[in-house]
Protein backbone atom coordinates (compact mmCIF):
# COMPACT_ATOMS: atom_id res chain seq x y z
CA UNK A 1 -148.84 68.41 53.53
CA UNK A 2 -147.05 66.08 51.39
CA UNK A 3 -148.37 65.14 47.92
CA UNK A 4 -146.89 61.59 46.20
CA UNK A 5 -146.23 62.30 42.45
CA UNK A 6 -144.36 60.24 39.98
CA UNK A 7 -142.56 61.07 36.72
CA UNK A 8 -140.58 59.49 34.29
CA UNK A 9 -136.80 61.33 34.13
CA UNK A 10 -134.25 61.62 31.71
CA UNK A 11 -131.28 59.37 32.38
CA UNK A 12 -128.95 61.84 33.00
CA UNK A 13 -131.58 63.94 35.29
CA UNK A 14 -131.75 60.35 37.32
CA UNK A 15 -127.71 60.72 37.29
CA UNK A 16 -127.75 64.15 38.63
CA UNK A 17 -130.32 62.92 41.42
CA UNK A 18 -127.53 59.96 42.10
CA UNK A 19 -124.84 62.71 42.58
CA UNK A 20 -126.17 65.36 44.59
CA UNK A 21 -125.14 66.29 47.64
CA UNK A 22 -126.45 63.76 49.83
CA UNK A 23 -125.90 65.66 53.16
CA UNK A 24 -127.54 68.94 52.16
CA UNK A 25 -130.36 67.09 50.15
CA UNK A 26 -131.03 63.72 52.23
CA UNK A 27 -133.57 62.31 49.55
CA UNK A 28 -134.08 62.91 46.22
CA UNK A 29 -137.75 64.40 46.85
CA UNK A 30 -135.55 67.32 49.16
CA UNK A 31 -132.84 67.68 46.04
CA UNK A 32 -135.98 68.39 43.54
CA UNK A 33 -137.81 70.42 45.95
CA UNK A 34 -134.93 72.52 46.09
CA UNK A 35 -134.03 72.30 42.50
CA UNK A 36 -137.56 73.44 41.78
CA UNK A 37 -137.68 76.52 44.42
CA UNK A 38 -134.36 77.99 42.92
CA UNK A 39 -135.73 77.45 39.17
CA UNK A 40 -139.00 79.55 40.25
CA UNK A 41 -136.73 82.25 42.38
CA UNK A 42 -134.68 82.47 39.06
CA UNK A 43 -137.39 83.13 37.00
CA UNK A 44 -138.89 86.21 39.56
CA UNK A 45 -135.16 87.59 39.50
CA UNK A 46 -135.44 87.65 35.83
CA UNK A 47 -138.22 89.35 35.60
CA UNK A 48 -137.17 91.99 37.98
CA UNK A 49 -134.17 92.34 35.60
CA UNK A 50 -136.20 93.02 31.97
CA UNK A 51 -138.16 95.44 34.38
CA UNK A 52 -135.38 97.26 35.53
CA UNK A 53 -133.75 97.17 31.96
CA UNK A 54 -136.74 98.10 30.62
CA UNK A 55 -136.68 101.60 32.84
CA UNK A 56 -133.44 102.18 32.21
CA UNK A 57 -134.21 102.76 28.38
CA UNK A 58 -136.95 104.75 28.71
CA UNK A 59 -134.92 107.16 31.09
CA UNK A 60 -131.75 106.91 28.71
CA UNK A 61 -134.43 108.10 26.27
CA UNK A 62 -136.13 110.66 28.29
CA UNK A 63 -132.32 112.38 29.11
CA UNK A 64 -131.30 111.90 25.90
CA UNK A 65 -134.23 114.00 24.99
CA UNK A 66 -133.76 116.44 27.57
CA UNK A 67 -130.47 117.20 26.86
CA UNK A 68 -130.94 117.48 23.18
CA UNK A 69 -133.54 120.21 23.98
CA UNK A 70 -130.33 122.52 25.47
CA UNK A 71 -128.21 121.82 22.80
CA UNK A 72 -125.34 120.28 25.79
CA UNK A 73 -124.85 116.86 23.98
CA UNK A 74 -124.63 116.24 20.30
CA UNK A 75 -126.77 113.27 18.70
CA UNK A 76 -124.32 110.51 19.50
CA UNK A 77 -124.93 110.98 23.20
CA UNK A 78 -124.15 108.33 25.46
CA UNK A 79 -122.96 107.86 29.19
């Protein structure tokens, strides 16, 4: 189902609707639909990344840890 909505653009936002790729995106409406879908997938592949980021300090930390239990790695230990 199709929804009409209108908004009031930027000048060069209305340019970058002129230029697109008129073949892939046959009306503007298709260019912002896209445009909009890649902005959200962006954001969820973003997230993933802190996530992941996120892990890999706490198990830098955790090894770090372990290892300085042992004694096998001094205290500028690093990978």
């Amino acid at each position: 189902m199709l929804i009409q909505k209108h908004f009031r653009l930027p000048e060069e936002t209305v340019e970058q609707l002129e230029k697109r790729d008129s073949v892939k995106y046959p009306t503007e409406a298709s260019y912002v639909n896209a445009a909009i879908l890649h902005f959200t997938e962006q954001e969820k592949i973003e997230k993933k990344l802190e996530n992941i980021q996120q892990e890999l300090k706490e198990l830098h930390a955790l090894c770090k840890k372990e290892f300085a239990i042992d004694d096998s790695y001094g205290e500028n230990f690093s990978y």
